[in-house]
C-alpha atoms as a PDB file:
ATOM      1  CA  UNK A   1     -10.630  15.018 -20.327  1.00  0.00           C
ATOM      2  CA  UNK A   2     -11.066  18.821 -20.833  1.00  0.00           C
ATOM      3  CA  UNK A   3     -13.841  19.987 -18.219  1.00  0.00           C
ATOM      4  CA  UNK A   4     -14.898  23.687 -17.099  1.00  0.00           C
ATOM      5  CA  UNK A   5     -13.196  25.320 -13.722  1.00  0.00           C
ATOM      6  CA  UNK A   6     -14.888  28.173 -12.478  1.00  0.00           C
ATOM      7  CA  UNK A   7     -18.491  28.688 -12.968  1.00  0.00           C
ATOM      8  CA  UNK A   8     -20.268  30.875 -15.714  1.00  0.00           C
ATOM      9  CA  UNK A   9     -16.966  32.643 -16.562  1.00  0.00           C
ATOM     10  CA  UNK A  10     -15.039  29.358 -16.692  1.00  0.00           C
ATOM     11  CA  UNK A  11     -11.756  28.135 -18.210  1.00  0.00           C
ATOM     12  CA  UNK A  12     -11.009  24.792 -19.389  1.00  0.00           C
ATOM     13  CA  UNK A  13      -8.694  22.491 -17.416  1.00  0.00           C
ATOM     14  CA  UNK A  14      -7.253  19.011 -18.118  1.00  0.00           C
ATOM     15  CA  UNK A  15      -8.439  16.956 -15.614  1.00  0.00           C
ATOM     16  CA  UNK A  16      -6.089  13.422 -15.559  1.00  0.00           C
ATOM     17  CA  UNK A  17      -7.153  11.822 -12.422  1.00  0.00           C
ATOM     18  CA  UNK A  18      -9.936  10.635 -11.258  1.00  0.00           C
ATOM     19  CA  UNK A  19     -10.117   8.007 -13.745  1.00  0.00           C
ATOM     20  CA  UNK A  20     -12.921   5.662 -14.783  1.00  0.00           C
ATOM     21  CA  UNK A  21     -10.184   3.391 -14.163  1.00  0.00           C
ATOM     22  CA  UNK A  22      -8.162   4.442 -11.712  1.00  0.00           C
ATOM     23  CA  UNK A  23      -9.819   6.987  -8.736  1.00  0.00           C
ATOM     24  CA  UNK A  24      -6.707   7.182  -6.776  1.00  0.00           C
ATOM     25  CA  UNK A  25      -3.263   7.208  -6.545  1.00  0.00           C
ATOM     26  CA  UNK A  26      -2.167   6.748  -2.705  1.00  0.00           C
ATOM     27  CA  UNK A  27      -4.539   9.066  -1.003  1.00  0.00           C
ATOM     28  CA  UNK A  28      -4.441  11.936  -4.186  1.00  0.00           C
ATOM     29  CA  UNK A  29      -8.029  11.839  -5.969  1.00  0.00           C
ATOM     30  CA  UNK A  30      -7.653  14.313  -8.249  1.00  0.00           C
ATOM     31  CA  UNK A  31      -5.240  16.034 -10.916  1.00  0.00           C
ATOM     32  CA  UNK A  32      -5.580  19.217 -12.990  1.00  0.00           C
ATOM     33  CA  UNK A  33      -4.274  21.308 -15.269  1.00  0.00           C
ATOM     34  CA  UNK A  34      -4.968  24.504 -16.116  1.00  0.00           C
ATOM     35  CA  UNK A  35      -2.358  25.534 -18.535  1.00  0.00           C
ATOM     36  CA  UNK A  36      -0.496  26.597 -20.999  1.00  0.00           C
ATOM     37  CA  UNK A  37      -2.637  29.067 -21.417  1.00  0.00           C
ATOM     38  CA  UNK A  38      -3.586  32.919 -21.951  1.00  0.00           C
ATOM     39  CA  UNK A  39      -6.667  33.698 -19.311  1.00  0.00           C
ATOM     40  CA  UNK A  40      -8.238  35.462 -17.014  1.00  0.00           C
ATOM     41  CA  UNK A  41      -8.789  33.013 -13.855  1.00  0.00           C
ATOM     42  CA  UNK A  42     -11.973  34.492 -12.137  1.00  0.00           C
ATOM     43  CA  UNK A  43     -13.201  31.020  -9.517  1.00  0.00           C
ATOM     44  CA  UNK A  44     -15.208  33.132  -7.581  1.00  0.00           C
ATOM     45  CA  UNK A  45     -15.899  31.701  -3.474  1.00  0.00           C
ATOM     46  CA  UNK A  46     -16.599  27.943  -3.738  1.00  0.00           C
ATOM     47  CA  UNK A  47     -16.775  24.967  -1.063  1.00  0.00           C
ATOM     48  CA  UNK A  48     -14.721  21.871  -0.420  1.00  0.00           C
ATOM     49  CA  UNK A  49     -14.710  18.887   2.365  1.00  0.00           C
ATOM     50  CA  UNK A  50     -12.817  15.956   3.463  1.00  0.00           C
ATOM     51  CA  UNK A  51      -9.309  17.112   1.565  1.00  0.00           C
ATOM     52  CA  UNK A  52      -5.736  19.101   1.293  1.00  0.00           C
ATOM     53  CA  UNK A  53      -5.557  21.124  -2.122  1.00  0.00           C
ATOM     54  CA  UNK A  54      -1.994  21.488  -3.583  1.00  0.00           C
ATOM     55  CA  UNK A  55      -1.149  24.233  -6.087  1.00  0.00           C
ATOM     56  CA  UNK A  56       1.956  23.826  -7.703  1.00  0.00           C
ATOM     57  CA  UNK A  57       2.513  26.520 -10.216  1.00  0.00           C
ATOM     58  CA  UNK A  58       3.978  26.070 -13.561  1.00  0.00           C
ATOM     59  CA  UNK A  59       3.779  29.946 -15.075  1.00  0.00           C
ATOM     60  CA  UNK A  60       1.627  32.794 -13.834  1.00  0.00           C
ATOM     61  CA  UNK A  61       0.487  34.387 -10.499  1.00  0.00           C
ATOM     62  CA  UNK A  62      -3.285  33.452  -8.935  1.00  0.00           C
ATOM     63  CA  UNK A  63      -4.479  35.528  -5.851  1.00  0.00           C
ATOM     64  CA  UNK A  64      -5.741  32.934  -3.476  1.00  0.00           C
ATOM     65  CA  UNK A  65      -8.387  33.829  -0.426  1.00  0.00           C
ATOM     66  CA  UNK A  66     -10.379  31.995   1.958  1.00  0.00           C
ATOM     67  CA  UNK A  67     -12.349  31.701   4.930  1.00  0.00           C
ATOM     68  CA  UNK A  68      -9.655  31.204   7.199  1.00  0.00           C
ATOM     69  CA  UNK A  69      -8.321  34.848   6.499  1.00  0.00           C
ATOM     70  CA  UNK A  70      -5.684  33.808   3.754  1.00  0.00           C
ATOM     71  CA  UNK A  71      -4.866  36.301   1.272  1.00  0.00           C
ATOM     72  CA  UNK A  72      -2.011  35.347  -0.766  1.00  0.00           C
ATOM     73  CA  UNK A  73      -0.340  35.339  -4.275  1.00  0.00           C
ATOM     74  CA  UNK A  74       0.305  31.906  -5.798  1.00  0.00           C
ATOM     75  CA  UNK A  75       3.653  31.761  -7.566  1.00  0.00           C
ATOM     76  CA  UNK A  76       5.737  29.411  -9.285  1.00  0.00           C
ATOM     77  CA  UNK A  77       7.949  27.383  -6.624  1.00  0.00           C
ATOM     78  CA  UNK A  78       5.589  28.237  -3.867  1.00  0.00           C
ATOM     79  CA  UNK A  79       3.267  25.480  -2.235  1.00  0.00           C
ATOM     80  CA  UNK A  80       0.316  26.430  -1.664  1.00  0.00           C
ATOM     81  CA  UNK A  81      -1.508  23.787   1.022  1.00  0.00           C
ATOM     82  CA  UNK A  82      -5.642  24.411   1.387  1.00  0.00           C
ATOM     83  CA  UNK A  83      -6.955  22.006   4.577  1.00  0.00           C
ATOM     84  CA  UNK A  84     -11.139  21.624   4.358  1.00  0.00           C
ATOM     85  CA  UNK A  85     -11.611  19.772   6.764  1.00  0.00           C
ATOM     86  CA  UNK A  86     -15.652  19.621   7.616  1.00  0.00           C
ATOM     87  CA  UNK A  87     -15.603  22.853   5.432  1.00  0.00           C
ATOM     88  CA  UNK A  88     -13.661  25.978   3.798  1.00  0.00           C
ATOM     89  CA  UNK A  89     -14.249  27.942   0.858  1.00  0.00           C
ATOM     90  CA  UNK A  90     -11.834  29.687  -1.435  1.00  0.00           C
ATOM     91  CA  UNK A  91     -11.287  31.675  -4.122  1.00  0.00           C
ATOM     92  CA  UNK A  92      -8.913  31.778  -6.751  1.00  0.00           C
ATOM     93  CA  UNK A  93      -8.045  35.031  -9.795  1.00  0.00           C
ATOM     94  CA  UNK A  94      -5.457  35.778 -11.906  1.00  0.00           C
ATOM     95  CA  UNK A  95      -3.497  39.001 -11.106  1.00  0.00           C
ATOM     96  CA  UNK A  96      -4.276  42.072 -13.020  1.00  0.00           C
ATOM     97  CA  UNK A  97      -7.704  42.630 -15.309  1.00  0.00           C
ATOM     98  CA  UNK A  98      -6.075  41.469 -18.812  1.00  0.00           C
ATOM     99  CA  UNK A  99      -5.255  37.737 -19.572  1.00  0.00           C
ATOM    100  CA  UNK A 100      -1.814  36.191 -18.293  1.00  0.00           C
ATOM    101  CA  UNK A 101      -0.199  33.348 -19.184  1.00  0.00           C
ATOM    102  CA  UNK A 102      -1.319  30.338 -16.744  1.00  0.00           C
ATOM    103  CA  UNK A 103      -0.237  27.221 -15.886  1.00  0.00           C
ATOM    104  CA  UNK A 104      -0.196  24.851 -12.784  1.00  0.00           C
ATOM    105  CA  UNK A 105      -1.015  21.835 -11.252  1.00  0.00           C
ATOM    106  CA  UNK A 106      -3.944  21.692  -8.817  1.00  0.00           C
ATOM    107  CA  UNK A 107      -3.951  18.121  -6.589  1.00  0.00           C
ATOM    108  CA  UNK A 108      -6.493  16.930  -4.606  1.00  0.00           C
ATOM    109  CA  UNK A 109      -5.613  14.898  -1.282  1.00  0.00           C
ATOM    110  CA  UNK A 110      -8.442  12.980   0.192  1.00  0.00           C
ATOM    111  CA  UNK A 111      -8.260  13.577   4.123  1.00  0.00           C
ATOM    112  CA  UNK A 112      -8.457   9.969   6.449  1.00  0.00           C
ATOM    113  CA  UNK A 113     -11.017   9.735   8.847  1.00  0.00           C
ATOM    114  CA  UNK A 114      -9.034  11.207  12.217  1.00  0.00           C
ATOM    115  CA  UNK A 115      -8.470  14.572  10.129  1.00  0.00           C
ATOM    116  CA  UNK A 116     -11.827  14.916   7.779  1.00  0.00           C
ATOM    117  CA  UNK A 117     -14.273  16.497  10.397  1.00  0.00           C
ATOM    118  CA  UNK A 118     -11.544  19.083  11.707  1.00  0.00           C
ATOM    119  CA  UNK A 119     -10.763  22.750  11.110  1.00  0.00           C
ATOM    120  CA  UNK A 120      -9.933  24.431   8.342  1.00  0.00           C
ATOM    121  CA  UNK A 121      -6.339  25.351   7.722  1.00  0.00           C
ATOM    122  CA  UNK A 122      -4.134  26.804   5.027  1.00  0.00           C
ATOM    123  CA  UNK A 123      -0.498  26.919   4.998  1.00  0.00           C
ATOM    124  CA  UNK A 124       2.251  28.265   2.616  1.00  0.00           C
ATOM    125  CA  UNK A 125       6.115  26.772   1.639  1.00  0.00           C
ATOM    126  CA  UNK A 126       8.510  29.160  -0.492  1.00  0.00           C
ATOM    127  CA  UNK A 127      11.408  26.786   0.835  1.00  0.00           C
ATOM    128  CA  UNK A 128      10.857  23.092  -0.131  1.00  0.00           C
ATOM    129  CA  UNK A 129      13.857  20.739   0.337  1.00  0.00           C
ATOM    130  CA  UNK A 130      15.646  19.545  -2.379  1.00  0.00           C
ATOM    131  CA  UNK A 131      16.638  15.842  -3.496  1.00  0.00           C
ATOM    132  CA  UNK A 132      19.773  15.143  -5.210  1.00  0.00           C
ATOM    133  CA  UNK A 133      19.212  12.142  -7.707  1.00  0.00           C
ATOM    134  CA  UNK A 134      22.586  12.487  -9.744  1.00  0.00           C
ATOM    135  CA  UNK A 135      24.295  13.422 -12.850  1.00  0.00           C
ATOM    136  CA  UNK A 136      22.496  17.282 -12.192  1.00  0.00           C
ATOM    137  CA  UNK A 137      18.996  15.575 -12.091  1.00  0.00           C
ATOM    138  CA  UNK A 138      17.189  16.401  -8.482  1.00  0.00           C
ATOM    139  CA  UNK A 139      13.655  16.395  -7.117  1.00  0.00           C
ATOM    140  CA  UNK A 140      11.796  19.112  -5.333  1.00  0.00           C
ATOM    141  CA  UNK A 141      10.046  17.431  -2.441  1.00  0.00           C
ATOM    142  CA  UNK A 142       6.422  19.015  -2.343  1.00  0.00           C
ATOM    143  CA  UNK A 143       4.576  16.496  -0.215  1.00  0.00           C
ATOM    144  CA  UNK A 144       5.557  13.635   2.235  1.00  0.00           C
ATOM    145  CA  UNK A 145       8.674  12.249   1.908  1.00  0.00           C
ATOM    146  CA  UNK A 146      10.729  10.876  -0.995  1.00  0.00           C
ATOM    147  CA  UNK A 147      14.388   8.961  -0.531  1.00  0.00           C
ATOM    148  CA  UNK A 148      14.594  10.064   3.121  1.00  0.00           C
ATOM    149  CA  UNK A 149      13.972  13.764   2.139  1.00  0.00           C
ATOM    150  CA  UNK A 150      10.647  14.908   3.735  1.00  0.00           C
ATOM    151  CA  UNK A 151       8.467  17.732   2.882  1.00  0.00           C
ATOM    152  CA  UNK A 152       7.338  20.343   5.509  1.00  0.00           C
ATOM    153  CA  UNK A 153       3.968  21.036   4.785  1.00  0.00           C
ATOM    154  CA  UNK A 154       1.326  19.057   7.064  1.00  0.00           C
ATOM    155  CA  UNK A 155      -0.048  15.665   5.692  1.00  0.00           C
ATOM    156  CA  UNK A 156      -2.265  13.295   7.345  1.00  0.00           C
ATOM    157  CA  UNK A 157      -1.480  10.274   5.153  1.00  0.00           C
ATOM    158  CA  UNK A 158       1.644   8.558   4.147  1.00  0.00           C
ATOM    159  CA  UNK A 159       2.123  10.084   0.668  1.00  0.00           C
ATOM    160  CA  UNK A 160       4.785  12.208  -1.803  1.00  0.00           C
ATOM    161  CA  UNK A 161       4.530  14.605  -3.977  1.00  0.00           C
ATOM    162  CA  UNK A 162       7.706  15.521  -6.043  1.00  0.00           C
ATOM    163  CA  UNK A 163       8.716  17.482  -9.107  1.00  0.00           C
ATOM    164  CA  UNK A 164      11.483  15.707 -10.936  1.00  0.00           C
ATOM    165  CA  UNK A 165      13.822  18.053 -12.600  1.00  0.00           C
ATOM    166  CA  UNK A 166      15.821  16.352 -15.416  1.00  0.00           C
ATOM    167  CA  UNK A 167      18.587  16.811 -17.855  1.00  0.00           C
ATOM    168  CA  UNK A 168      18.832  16.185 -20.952  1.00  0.00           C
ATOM    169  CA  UNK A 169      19.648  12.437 -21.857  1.00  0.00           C
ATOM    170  CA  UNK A 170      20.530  10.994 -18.463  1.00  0.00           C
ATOM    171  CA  UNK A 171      19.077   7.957 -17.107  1.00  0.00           C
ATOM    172  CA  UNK A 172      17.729   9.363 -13.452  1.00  0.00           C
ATOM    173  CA  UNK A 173      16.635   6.339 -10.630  1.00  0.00           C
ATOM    174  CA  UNK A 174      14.032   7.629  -8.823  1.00  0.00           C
ATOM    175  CA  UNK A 175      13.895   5.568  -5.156  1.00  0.00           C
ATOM    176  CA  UNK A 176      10.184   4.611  -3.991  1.00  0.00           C
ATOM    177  CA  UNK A 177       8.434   2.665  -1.486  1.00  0.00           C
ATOM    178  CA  UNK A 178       7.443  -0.835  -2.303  1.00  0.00           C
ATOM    179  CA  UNK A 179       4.566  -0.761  -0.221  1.00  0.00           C
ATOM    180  CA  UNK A 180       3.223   2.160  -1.232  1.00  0.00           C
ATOM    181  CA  UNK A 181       1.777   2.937  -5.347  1.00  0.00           C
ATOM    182  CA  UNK A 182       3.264   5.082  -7.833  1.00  0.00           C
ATOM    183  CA  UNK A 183       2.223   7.005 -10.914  1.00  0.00           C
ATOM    184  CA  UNK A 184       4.286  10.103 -13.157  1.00  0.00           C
ATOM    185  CA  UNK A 185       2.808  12.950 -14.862  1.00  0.00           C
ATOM    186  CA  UNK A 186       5.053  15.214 -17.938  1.00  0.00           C
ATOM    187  CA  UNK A 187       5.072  18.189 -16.537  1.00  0.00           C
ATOM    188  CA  UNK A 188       6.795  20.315 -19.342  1.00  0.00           C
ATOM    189  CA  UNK A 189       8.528  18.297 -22.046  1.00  0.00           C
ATOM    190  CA  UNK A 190       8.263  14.183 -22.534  1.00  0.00           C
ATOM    191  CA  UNK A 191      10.318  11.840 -20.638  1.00  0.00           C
ATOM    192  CA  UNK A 192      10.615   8.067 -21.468  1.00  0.00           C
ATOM    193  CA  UNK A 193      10.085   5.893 -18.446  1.00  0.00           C
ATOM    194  CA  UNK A 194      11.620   2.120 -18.010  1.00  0.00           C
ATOM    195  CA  UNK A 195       8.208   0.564 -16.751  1.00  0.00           C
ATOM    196  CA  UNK A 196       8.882  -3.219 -16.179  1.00  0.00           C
ATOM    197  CA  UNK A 197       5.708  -5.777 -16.805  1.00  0.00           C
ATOM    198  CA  UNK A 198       3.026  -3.699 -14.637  1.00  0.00           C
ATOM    199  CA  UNK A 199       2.580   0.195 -15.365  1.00  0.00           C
ATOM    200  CA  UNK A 200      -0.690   0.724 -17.081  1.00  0.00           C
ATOM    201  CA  UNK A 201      -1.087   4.302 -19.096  1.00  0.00           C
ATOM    202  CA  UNK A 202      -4.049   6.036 -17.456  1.00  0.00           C
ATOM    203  CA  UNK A 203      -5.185   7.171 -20.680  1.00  0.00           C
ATOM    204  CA  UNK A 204      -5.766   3.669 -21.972  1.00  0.00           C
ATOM    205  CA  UNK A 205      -6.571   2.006 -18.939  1.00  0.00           C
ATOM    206  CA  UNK A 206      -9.804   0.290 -19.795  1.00  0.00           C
ATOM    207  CA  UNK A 207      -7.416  -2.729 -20.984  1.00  0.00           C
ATOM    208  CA  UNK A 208      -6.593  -3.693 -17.917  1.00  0.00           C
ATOM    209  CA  UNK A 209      -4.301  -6.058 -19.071  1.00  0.00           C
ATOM    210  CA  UNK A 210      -0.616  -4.929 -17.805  1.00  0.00           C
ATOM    211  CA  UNK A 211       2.314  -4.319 -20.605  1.00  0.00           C
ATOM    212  CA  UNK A 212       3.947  -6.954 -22.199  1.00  0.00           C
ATOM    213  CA  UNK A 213       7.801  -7.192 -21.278  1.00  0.00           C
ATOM    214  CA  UNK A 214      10.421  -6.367 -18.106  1.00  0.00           C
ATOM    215  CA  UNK A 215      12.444  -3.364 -19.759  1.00  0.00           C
ATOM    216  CA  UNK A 216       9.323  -1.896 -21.820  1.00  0.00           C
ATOM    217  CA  UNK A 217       9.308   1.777 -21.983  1.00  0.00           C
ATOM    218  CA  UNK A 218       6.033   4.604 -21.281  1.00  0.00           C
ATOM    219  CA  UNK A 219       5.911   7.902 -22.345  1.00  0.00           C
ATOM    220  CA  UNK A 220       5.034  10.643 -20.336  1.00  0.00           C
ATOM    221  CA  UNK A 221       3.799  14.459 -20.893  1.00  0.00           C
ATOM    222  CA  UNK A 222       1.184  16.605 -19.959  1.00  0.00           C
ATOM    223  CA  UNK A 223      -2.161  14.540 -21.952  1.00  0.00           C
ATOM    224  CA  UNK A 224      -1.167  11.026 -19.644  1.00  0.00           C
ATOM    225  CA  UNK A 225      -0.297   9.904 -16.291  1.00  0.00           C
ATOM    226  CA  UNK A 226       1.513   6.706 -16.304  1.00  0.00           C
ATOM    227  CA  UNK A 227       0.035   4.820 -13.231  1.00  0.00           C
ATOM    228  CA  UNK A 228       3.232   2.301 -11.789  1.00  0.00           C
ATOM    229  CA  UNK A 229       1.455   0.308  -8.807  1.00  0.00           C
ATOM    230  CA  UNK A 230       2.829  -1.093  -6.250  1.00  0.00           C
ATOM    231  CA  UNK A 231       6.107  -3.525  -5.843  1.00  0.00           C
ATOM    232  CA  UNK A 232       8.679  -1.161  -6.832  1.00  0.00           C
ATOM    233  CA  UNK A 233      12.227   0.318  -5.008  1.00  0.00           C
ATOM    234  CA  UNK A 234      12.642   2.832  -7.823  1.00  0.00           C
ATOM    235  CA  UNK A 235      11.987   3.190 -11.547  1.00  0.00           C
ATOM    236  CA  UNK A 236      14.210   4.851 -14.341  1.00  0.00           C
ATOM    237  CA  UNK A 237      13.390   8.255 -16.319  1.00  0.00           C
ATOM    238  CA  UNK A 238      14.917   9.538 -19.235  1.00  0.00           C
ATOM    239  CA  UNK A 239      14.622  12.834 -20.594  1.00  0.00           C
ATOM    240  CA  UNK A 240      15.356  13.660 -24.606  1.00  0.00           C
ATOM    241  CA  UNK A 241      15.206  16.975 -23.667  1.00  0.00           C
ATOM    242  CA  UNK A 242      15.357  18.423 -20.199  1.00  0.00           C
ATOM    243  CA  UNK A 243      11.678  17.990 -18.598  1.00  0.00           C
ATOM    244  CA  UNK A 244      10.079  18.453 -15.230  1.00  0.00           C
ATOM    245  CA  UNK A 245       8.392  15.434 -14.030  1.00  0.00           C
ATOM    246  CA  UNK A 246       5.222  15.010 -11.313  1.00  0.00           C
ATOM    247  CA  UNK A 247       5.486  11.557  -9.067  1.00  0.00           C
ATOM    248  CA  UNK A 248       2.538  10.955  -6.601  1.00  0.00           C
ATOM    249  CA  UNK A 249       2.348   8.047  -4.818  1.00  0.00           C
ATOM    250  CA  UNK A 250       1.505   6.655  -1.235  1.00  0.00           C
ATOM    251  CA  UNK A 251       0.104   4.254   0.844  1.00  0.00           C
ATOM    252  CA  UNK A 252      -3.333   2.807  -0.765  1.00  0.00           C
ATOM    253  CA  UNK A 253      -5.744   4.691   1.317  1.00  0.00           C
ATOM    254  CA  UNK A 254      -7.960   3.385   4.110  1.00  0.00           C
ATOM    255  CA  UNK A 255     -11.549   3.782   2.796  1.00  0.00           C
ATOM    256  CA  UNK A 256     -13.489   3.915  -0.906  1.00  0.00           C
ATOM    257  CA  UNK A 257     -14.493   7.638  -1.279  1.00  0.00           C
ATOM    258  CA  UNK A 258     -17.736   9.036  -2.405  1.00  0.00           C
ATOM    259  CA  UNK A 259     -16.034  12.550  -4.907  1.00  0.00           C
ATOM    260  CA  UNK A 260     -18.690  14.599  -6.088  1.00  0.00           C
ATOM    261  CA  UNK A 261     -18.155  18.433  -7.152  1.00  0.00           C
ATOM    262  CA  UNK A 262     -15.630  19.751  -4.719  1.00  0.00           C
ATOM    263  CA  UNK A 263     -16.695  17.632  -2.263  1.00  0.00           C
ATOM    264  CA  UNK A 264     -14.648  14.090  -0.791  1.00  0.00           C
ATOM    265  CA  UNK A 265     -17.000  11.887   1.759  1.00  0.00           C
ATOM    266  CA  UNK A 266     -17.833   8.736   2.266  1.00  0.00           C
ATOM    267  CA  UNK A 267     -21.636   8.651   1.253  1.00  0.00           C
ATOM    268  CA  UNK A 268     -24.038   9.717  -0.970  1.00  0.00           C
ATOM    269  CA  UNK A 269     -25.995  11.316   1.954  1.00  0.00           C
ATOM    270  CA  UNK A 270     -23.262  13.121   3.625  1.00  0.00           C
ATOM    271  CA  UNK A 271     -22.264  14.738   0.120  1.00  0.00           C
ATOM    272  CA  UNK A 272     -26.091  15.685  -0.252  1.00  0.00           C
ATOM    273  CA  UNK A 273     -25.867  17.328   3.344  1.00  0.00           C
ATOM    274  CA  UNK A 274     -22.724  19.247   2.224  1.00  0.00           C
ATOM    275  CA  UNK A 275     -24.605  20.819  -1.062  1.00  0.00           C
ATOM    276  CA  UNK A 276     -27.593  21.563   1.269  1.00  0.00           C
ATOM    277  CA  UNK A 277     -25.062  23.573   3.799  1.00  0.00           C
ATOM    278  CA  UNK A 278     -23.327  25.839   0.633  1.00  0.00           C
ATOM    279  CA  UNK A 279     -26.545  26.665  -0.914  1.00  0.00           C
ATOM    280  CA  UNK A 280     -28.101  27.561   2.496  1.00  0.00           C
ATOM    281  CA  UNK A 281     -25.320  29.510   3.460  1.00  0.00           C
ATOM    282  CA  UNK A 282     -24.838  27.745   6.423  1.00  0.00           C
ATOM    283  CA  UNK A 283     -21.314  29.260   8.246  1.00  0.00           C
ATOM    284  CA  UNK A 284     -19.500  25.615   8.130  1.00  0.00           C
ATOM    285  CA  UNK A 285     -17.905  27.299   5.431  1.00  0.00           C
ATOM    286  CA  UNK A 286     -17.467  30.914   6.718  1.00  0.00           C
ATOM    287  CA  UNK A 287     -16.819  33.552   4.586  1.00  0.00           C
ATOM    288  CA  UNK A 288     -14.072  34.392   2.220  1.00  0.00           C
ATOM    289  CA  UNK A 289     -12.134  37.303   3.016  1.00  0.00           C
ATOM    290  CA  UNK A 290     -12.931  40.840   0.859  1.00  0.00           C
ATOM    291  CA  UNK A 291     -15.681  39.146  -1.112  1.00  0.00           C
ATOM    292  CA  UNK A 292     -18.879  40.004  -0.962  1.00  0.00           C
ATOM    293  CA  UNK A 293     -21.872  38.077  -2.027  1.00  0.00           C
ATOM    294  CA  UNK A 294     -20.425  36.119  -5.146  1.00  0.00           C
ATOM    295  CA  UNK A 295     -20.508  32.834  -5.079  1.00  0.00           C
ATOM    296  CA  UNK A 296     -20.376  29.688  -7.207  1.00  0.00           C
ATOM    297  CA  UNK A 297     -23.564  27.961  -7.269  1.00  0.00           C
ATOM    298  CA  UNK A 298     -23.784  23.990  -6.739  1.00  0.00           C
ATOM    299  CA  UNK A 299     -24.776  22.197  -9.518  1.00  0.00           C
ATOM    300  CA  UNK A 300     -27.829  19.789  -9.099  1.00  0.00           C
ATOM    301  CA  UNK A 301     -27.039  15.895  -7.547  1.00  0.00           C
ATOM    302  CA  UNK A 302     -27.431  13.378 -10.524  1.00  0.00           C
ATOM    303  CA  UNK A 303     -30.634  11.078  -9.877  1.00  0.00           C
ATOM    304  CA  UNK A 304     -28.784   8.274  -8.997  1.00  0.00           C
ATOM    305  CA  UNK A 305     -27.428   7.138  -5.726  1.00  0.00           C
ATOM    306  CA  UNK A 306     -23.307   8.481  -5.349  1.00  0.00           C
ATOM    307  CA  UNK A 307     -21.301   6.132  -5.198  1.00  0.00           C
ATOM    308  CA  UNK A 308     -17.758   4.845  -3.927  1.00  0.00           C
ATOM    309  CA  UNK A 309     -15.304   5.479  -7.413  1.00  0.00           C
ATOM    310  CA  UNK A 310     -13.715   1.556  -7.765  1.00  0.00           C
ATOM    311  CA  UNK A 311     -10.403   1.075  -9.148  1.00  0.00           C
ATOM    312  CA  UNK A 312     -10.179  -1.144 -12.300  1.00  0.00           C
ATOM    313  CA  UNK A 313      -6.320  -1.731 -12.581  1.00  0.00           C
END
């Protein structure tokens, strides 16, 4: 669904996952992206808890600060890893004052319990290692560890996070864990995906009923993430043209979250004590670096009860 990122000056964003269906994928909760696009980003200082964000961008450069001192520009091939913790905030902008062309992925990992209540941290990887799946197809290893290849940037939970780089017309295996669930997400181009009897497509996931035959194909591209489950030692992608492919996937995670705004917890009263600390301006979430008093505002609780997101495939 299209929703707003950034406040009164917002930009729209596809966000993919969460799902009424589906809430999460391993320990990720959360998939956008903001892209292809012409924009100025202006997300002026805003708060998160109880998660890792990952920017992976596609096209553009975004100045990113927060309240541990970070001050950094976000470029293509460059992970950018955002710990909350109990608490950070962060901003993000586009660089310059006219609109650039923007795109990226922005990931949300939901932190366990020994890691939620901790410090903030943010951390940066220009050099991410480099799996070779054949035939000039390879994966760039973002997060956690895919065929024995293993990220550097700090996780918490068994996951991965890989972009899939592949070639025109080869059939690519792609090894995975069959403990642990899977799901793909077109990147740039379309790639067809040999899905057996029990991927579901996120977009149409309110029939929960699996597809029909071993050996039936998906689709994927940038409007659909193709959700795999569990039980699998690889699956097969094919590219018509060359496309760059997202795989997430981990261990299912140990708790049913509470997600509301930027905010991951585990119930409705320890979100509502998180919106009270922002709009006080309490210091759990210290102060962005060179910004004054801006500030996104948080929007009102909904008048029910929050809560836990339940998976319904």
């Amino acid at each position: 669904r299209e929703v707003p990122l950034g406040g009164l000056r917002a930009m729209e964003v596809h966000r993919t996952l969460p799902h009424r269906a589906l809430p999460m994928v391993g320990a990720w909760c959360f998939l956008d992206r903001f892209g292809p696009q012409e924009t100025v980003m202006r997300v002026e200082p805003h708060p998160h808890i109880g998660l890792q964000t990952v920017t992976w961008p596609i096209i553009g450069e975004v100045r990113h600060r927060d309240a541990v001192g970070s001050d950094v520009v976000v470029r293509p091939g460059a992970l950018n890893l955002m710990t909350s913790g109990q608490g950070i905030a962060h901003s993000e902008y586009s660089v310059g004052e006219d609109p650039i062309p923007l795109d990226a992925l922005q990931l949300w990992v939901a932190l366990p319990e020994s890691r939620r209540h901790g410090e903030p941290a943010f951390e940066r990887h220009e050099d991410l290692p480099i799996l070779d799946l054949g035939d000039g197809a390879d994966a760039v290893v973002v997060m956690g560890e895919l065929g024995g290849v293993a990220s550097p940037a700090t996780v918490h939970t068994p996951i991965v996070g890989a972009e899939l780089r592949l070639p025109l017309g080869i059939v690519v295996r792609v090894p995975l864990r069959p403990d642990w669930e899977h799901a793909l997400y077109g990147m740039i181009g379309s790639a067809e995906v040999a899905t057996g009897m029990d991927a579901i497509d996120a977009d149409a996931a309110q029939r929960t009923a699996s597809l029909e035959t071993a050996g039936t194909t998906a689709s994927v591209d940038g409007t659909r993430l193709l959700y795999l489950g569990k039980g699998r030692d690889h699956v097969d992608v094919t590219a018509s043209e060359g496309a760059r492919v997202f795989l997430l996937g981990g261990e299912p995670f140990e708790a049913d979250i509470v997600m509301w705004w930027n905010f991951v917890g585990r119930s409705h009263e320890e979100i509502e004590e998180a919106r009270e600390a922002w709009e006080a301006h309490a210091p759990r979430f210290g102060a962005v670096v060179d910004h004054g008093p801006e500030r996104v505002p948080a929007p009102p609780l909904p008048a029910v009860r929050l809560t836990p997101r339940r998976r319904r495939v």
